[in-house]
Every structure is written in C-alpha cells, then in structure tokens.
N, C-alpha and C. Protein backbone atom coordinates (compact mmCIF):
# COMPACT_ATOMS: atom_id res chain seq x y z
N UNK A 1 0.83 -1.19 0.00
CA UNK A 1 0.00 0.00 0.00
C UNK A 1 0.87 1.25 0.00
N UNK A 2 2.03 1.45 0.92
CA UNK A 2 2.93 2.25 0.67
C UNK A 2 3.36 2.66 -0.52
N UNK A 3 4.12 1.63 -1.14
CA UNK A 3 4.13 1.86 -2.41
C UNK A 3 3.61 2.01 -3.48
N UNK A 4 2.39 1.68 -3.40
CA UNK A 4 1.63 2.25 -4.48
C UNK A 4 0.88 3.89 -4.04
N UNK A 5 1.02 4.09 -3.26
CA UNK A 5 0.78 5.75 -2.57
C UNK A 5 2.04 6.34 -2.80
N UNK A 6 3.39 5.61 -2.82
CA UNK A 6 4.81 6.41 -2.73
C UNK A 6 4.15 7.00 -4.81
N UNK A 7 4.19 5.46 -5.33
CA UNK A 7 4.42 5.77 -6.94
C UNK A 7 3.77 6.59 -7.02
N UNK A 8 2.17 7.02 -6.55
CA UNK A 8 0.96 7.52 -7.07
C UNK A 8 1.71 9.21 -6.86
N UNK A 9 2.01 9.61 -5.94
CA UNK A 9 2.81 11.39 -4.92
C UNK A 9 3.69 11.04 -6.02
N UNK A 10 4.80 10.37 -6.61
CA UNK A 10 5.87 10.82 -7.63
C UNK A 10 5.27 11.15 -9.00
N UNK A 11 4.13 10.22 -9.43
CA UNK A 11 3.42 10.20 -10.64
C UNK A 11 2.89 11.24 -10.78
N UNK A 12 1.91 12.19 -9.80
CA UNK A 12 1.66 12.81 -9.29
C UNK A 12 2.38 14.58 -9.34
N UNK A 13 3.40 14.70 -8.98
CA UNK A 13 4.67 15.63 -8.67
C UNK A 13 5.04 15.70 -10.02
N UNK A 14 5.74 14.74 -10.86
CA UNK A 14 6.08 14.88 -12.16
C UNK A 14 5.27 15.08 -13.04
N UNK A 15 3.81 14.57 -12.48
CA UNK A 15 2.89 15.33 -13.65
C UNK A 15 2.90 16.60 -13.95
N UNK A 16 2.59 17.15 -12.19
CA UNK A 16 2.20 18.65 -11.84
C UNK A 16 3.53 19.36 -12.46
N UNK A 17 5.03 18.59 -12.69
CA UNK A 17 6.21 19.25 -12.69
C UNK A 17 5.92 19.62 -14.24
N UNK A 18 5.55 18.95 -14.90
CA UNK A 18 5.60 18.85 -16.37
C UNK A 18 4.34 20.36 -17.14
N UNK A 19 3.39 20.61 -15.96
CA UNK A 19 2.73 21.31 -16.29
C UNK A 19 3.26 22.29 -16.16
N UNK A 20 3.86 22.54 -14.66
CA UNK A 20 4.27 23.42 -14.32
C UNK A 20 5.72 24.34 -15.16
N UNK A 21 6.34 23.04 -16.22
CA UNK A 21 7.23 23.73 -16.94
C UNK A 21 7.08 24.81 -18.20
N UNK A 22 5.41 24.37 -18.28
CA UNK A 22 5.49 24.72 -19.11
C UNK A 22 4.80 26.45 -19.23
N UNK A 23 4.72 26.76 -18.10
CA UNK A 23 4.87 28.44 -17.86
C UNK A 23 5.61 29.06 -17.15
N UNK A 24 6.24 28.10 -16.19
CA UNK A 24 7.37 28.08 -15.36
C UNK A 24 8.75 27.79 -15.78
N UNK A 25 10.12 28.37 -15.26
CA UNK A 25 11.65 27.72 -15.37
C UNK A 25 11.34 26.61 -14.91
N UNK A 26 12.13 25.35 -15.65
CA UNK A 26 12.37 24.23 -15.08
C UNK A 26 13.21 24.09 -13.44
N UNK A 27 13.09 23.57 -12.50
CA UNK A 27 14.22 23.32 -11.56
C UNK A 27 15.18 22.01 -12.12
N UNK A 28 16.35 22.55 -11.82
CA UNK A 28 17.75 22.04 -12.19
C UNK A 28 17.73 21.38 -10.51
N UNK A 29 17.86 20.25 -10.41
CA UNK A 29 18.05 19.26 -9.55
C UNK A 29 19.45 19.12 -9.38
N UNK A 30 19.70 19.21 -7.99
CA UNK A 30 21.36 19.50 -7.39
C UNK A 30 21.46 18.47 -6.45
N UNK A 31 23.00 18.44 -6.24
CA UNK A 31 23.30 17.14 -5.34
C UNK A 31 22.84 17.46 -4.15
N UNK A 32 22.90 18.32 -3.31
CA UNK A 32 22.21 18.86 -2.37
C UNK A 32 20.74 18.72 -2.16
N UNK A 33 20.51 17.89 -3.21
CA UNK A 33 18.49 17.53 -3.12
C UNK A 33 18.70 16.20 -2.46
N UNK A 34 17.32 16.06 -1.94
CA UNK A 34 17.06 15.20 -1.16
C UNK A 34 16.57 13.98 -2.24
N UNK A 35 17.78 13.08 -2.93
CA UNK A 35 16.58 11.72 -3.86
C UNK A 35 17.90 10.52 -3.58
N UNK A 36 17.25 9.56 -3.87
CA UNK A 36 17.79 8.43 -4.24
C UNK A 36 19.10 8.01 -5.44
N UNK A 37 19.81 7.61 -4.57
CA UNK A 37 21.32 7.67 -5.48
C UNK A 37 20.95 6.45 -6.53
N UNK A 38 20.70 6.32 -7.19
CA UNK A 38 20.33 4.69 -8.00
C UNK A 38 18.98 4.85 -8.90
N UNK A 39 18.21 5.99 -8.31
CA UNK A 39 16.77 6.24 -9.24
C UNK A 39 16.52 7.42 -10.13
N UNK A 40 15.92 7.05 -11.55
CA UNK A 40 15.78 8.08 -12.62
C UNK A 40 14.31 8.10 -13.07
N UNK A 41 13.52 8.68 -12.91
CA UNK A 41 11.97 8.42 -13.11
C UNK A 41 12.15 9.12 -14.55
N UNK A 42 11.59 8.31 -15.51
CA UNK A 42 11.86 9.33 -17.14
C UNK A 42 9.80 8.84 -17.54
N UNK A 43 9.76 10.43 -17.98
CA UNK A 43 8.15 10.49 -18.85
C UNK A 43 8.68 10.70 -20.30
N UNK A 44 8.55 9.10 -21.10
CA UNK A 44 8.16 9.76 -22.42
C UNK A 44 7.37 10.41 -23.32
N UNK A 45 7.42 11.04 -23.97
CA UNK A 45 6.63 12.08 -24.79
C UNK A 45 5.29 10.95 -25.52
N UNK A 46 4.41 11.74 -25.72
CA UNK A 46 3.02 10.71 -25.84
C UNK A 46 2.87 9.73 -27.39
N UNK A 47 3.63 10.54 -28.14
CA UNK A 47 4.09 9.63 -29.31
C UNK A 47 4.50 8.66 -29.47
N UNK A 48 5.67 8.44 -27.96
CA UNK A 48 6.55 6.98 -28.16
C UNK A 48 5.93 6.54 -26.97
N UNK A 49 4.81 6.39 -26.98
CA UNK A 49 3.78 5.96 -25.46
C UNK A 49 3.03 5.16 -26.10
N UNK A 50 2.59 4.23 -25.28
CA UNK A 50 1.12 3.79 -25.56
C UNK A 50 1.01 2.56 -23.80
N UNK A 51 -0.62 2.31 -23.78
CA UNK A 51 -0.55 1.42 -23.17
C UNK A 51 0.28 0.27 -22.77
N UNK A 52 1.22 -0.05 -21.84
CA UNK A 52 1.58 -1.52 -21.66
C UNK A 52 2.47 -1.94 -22.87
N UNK A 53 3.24 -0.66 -23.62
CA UNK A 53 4.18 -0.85 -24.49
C UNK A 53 5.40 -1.49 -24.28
N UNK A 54 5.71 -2.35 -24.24
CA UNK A 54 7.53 -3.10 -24.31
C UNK A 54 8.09 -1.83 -24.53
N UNK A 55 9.13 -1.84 -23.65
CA UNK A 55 10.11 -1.02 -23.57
C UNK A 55 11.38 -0.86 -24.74
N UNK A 56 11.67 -0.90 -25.63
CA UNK A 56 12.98 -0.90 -26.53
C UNK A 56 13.97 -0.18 -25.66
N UNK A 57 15.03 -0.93 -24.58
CA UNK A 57 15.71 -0.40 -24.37
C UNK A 57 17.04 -0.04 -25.04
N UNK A 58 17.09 -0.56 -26.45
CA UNK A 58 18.08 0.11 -27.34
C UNK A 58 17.75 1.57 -27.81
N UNK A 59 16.26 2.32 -27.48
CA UNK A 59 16.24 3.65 -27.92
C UNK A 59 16.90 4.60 -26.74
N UNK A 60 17.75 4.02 -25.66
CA UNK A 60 18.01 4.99 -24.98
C UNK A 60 19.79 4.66 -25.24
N UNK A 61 20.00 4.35 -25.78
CA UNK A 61 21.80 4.17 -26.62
C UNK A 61 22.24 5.38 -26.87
N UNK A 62 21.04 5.92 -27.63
CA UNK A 62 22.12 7.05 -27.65
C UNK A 62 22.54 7.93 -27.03
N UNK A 63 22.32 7.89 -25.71
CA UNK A 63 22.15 8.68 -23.93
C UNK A 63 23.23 7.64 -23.53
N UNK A 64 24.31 6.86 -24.32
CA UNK A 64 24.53 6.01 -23.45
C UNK A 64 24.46 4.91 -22.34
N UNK A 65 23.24 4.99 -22.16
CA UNK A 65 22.60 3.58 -21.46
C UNK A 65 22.26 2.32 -21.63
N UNK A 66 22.58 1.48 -21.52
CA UNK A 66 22.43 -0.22 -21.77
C UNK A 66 21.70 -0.84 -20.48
N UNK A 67 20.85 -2.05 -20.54
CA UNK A 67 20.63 -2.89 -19.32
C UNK A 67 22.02 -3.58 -19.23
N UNK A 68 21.91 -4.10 -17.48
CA UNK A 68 22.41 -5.62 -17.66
C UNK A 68 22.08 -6.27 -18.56
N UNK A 69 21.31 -6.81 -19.20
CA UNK A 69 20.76 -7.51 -20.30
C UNK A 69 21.51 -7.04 -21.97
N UNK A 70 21.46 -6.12 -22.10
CA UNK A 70 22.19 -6.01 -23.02
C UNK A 70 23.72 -5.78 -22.78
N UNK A 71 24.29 -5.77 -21.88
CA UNK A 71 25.26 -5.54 -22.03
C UNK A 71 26.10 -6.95 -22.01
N UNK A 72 25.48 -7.63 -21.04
CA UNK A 72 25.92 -9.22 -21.32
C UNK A 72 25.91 -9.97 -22.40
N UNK A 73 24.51 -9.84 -23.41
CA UNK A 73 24.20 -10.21 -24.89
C UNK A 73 25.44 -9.67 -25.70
N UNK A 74 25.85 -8.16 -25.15
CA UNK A 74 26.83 -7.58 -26.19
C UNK A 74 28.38 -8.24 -25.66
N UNK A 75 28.57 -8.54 -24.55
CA UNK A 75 30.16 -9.08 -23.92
C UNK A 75 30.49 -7.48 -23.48
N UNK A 76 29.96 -6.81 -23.25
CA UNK A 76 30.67 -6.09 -22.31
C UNK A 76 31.04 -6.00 -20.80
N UNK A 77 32.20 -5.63 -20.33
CA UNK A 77 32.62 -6.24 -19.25
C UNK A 77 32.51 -5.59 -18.42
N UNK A 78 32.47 -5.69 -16.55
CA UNK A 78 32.21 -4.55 -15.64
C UNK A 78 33.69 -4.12 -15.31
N UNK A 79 34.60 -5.18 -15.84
CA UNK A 79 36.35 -4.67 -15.36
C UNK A 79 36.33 -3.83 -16.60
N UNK A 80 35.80 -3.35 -17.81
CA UNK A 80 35.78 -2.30 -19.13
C UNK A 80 35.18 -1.35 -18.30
N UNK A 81 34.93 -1.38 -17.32
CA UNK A 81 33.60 0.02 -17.54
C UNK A 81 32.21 -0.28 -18.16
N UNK A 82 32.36 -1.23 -18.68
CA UNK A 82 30.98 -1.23 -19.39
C UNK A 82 30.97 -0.46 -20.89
N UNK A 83 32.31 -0.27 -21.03
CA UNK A 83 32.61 0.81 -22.69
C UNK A 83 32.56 1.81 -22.41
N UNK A 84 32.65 2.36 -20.95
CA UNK A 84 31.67 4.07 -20.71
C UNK A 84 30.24 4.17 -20.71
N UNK A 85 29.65 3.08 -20.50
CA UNK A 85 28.11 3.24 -21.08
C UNK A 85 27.59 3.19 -19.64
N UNK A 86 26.77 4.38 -19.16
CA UNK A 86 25.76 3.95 -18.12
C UNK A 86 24.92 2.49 -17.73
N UNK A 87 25.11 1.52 -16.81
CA UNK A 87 24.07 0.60 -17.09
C UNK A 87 23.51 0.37 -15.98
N UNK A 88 22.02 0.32 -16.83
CA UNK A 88 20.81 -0.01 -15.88
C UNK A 88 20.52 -1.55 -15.50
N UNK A 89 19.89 -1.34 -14.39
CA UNK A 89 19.25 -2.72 -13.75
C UNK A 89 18.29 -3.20 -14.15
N UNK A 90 17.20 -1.87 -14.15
CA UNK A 90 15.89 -2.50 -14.14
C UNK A 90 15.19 -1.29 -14.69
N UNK A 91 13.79 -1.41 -15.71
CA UNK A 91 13.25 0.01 -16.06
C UNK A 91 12.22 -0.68 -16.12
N UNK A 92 11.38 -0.27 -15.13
CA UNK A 92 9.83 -0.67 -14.86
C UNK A 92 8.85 0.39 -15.37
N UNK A 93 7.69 0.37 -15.91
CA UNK A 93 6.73 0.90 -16.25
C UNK A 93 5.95 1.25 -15.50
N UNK A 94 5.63 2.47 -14.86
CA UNK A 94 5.22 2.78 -13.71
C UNK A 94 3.77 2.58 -13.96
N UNK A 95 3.25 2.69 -15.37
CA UNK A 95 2.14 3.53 -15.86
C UNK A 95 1.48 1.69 -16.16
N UNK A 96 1.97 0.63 -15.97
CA UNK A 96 1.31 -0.48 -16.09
C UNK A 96 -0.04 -0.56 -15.77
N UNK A 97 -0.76 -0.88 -16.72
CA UNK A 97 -2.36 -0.90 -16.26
C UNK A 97 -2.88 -2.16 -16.80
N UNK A 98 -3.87 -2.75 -15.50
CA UNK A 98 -4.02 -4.17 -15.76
C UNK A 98 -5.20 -4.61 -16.80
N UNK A 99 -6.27 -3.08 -16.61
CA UNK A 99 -6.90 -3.52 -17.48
C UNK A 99 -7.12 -2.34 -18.11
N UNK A 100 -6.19 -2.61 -19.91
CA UNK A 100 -5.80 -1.11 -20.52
C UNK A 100 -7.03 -0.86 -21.22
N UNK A 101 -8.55 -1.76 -21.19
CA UNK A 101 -9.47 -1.09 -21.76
C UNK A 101 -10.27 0.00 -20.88
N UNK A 102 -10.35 0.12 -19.84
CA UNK A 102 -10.56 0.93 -18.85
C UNK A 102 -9.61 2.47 -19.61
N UNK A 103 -8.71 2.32 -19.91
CA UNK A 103 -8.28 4.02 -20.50
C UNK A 103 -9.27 4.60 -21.31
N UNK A 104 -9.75 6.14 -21.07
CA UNK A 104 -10.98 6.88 -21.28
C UNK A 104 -9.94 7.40 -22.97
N UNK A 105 -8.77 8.06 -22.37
CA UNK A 105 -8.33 8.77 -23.86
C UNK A 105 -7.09 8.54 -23.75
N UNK A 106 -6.62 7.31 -24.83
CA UNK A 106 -5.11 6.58 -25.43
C UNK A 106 -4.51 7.83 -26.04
N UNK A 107 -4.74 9.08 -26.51
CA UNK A 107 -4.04 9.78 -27.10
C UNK A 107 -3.61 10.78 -25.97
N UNK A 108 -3.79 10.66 -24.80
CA UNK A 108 -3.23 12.12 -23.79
C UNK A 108 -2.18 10.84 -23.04
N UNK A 109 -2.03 9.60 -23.29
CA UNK A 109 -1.58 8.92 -22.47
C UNK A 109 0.29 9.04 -22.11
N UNK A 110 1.07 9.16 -21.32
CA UNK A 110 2.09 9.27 -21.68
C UNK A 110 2.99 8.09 -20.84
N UNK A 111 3.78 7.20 -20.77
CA UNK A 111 4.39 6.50 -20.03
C UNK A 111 5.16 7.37 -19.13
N UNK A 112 5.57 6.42 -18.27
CA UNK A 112 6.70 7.00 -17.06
C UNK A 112 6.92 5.72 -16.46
N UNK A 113 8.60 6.12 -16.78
CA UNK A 113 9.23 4.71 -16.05
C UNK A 113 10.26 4.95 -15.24
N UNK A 114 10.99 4.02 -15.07
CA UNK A 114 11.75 3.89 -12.92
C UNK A 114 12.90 3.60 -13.51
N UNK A 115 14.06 4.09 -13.47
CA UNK A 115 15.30 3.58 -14.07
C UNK A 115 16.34 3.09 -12.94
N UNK A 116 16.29 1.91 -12.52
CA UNK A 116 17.28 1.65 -11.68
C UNK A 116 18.70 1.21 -12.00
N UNK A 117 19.92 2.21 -11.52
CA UNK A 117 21.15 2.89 -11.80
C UNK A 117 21.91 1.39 -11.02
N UNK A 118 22.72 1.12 -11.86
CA UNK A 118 23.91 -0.22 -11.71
C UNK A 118 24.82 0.71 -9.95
N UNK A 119 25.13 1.86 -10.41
CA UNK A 119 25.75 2.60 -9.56
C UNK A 119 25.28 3.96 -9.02
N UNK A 120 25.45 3.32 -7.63
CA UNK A 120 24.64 4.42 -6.71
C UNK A 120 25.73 5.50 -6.27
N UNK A 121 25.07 6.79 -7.10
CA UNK A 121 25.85 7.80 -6.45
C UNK A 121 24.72 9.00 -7.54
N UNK A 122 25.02 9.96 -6.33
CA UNK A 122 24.18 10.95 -7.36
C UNK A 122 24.90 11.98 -8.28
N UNK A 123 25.73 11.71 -8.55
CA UNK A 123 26.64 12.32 -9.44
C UNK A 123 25.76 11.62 -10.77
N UNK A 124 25.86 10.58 -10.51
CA UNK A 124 25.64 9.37 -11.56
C UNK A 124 24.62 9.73 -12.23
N UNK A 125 23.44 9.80 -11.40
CA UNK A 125 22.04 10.07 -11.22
C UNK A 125 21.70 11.61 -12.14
N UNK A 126 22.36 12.45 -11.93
CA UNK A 126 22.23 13.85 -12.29
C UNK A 126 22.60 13.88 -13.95
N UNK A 127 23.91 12.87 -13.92
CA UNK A 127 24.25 12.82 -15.77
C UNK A 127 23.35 12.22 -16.30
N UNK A 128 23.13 10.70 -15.51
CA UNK A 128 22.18 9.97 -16.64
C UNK A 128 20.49 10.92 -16.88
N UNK A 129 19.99 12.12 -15.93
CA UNK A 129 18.96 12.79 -16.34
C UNK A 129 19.03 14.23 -17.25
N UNK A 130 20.21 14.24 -17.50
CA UNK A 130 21.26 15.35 -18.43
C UNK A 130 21.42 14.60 -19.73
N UNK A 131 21.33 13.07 -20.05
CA UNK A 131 21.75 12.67 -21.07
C UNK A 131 20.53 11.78 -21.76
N UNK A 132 19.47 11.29 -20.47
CA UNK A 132 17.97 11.60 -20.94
C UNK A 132 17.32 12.31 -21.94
N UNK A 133 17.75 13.51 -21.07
CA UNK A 133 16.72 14.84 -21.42
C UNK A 133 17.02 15.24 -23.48
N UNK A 134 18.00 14.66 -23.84
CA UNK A 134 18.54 15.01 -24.87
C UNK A 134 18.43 14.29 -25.85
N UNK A 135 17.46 12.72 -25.51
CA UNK A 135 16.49 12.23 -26.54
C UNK A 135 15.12 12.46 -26.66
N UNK A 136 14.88 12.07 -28.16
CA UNK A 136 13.42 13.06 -28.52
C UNK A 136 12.58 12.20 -28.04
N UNK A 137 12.59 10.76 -27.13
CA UNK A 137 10.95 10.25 -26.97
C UNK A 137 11.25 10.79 -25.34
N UNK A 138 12.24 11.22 -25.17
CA UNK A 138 11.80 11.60 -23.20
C UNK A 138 11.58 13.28 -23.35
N UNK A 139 10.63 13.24 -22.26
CA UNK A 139 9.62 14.59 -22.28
C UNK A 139 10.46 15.05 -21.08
N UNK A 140 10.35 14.21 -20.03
CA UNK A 140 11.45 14.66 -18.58
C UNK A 140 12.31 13.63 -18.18
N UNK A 141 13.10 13.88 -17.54
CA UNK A 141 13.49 12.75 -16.69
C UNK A 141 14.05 13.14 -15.34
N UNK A 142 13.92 13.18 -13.96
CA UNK A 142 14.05 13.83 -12.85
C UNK A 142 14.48 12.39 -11.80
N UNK A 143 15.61 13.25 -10.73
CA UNK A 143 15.78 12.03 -9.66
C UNK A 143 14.37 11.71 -8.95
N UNK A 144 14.62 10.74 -8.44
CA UNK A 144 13.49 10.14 -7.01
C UNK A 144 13.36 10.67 -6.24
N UNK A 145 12.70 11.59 -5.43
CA UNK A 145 13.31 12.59 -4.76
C UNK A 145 12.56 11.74 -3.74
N UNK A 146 13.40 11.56 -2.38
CA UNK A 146 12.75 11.16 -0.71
C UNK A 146 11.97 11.72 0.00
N UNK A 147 11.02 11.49 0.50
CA UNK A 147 10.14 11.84 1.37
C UNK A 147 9.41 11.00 2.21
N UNK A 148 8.78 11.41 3.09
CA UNK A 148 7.92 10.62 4.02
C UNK A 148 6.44 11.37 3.76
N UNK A 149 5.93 10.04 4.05
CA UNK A 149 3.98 10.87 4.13
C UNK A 149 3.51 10.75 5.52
N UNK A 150 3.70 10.28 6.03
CA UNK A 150 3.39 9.56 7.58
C UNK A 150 2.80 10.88 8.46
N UNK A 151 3.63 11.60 8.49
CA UNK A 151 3.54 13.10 9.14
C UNK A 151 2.17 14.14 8.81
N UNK A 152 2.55 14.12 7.35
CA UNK A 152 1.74 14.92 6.35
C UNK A 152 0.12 14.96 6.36
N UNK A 153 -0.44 13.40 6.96
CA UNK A 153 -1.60 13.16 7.03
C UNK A 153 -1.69 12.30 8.41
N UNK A 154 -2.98 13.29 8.88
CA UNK A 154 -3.00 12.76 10.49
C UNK A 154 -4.81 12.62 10.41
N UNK A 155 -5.24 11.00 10.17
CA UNK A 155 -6.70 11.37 10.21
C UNK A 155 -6.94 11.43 11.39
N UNK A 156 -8.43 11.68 11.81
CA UNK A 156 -8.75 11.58 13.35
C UNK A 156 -9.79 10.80 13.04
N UNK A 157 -9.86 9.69 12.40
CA UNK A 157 -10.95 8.50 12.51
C UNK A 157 -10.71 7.63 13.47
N UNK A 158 -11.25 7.62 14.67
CA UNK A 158 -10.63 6.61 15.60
C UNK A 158 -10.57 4.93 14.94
N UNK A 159 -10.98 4.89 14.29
CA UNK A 159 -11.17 3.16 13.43
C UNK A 159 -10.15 3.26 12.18
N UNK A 160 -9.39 4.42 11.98
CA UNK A 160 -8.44 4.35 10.99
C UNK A 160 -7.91 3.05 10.94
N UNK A 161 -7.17 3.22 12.07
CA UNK A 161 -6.17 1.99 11.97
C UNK A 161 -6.72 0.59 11.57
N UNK A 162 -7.99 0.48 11.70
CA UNK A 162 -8.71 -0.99 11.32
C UNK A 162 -8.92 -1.35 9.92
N UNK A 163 -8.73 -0.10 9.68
CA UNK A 163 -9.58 -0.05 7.82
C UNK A 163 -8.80 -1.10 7.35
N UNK A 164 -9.79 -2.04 6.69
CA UNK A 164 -9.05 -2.47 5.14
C UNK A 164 -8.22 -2.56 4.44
N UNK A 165 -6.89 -3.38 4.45
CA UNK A 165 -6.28 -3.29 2.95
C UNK A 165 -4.77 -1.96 3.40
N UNK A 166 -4.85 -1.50 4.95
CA UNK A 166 -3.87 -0.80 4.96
C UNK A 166 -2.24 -0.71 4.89
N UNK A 167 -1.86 -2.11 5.77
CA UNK A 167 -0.93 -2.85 5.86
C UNK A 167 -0.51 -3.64 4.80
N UNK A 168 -1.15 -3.95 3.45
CA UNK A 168 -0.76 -4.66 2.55
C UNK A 168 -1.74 -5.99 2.48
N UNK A 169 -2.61 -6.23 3.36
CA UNK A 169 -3.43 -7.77 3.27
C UNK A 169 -4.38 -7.29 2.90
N UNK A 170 -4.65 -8.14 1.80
CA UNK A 170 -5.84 -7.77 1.24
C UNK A 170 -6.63 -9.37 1.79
C-alpha cells in the first residue's frame, strides 16, 4: 500500500512538474536535493507511449545507457567500464495498467518509467537525467526525490487503523 501511494505522490509531482514547466523555469536538480542515489523516473513524450508498451531499451543508446541484459548479450565487461556506457538494472513501467481497456483517452496517455542505476551515487544520477533529457521520446526525466507521508496526514478516525487493505493484506 505504501508503495503504491509512494508511486501515485511521484506520478503525481512529475505530472504537476511537467505542467508546471510549461509556464514556469524548469528546476535544475542538485546534489544537495534530497533523492535516491540509483533512481531516474523518465516520462516519455506521448508519441513513443502507448498502453503496456515493451520497452525498446536500445532507444536509450544514444544517452549512453544499456541494461544488464544487453550488455551481457553484447560481452561487455564490468572490469571495461561497461565501454563508458551507463548501465541499468531495471526500467519498470510505472504507468502499467491491468486492465488497458478501462483508459478513457489513449491519445493524452504518456508512459513514465523507474530507471534503476547499476551505480549508486548521485553524481551518476544527475548525468544519466542530463543525457535523458537530450532524446526526442523523453519529455522529462528527474531524480526520485525522498520523502515521508506519515507526518503529512493525520486522520482523526478513531477506526483508521482498522480499515481495510492498509498494511498490505488484502
């Protein structure tokens, strides 16, 4: 349940960020921000979107990025560096929907996915969303930024705590 409330506040934030750029300066994300050394949340542009689309992770090559997966298929080595090439772990589809006939309008739809970084450091983190930003199917790409909700929302339902489905058991 956490996590699907964590994804929903990032999905959420980067939406509002995306609107917000577009009458607003962008914010330039500094090491001094509060995110996750290892995470790259990227929204592609609605063209190279669609429902529950397979990912081609060869369109992000030219940003320098490879999976594990490809980089093993290709023989590249982790004592090489990897060739210089950024490599990812894992790029999950945040925007997965189980049942994609339920979407009202396929043409406003845009993906957003989770890029998890081979190497944790936010140096790392800051290039690979610098070298993102500079292909034409990504619209943004921004760190993970940390937070807590816990604080933020204080119900006063004395039966809160009983509800349903809070803890993860459904």
């Amino acid at each position: 349940m956490k996590r699907i409330f964590f994804t929903l506040i990032l999905i959420l934030s980067l939406v509002f960020g995306l609107f917000a750029t577009q009458t607003l300066s962008r914010y330039i994300p500094t090491l001094e921000d509060d995110f996750a050394d290892n995470r790259v949340i990227v929204t592609l542009r609605q063209e190279y979107s669609d429902v529950n689309k397979e990912i081609d992770t060869n369109s992000f090559r030219p940003a320098n990025i490879i999976t594990v997966e490809d980089a093993a298929r290709e023989g590249l080595a982790e004592e090489n560096n990897f060739g210089g090439l950024t490599v990812v772990e894992s790029i999950e589809d945040l925007m997965y929907i189980t049942n994609p006939s339920k979407i009202i309008n396929r043409e406003t739809f845009a993906q957003i996915l989770l890029f998890e970084l081979r190497e944790n450091s936010k140096e790392n983190v800051l290039k690979v969303i610098e070298d993102l930003e500079n292909l034409d199917q990504v619209l943004a790409a921004e760190p993970c930024y940390n937070f807590t909700t816990e604080d933020l929302i204080t119900p006063n339902d004395t039966m809160f705590n009983q509800q349903w489905g809070l803890n993860g058991n459904y």
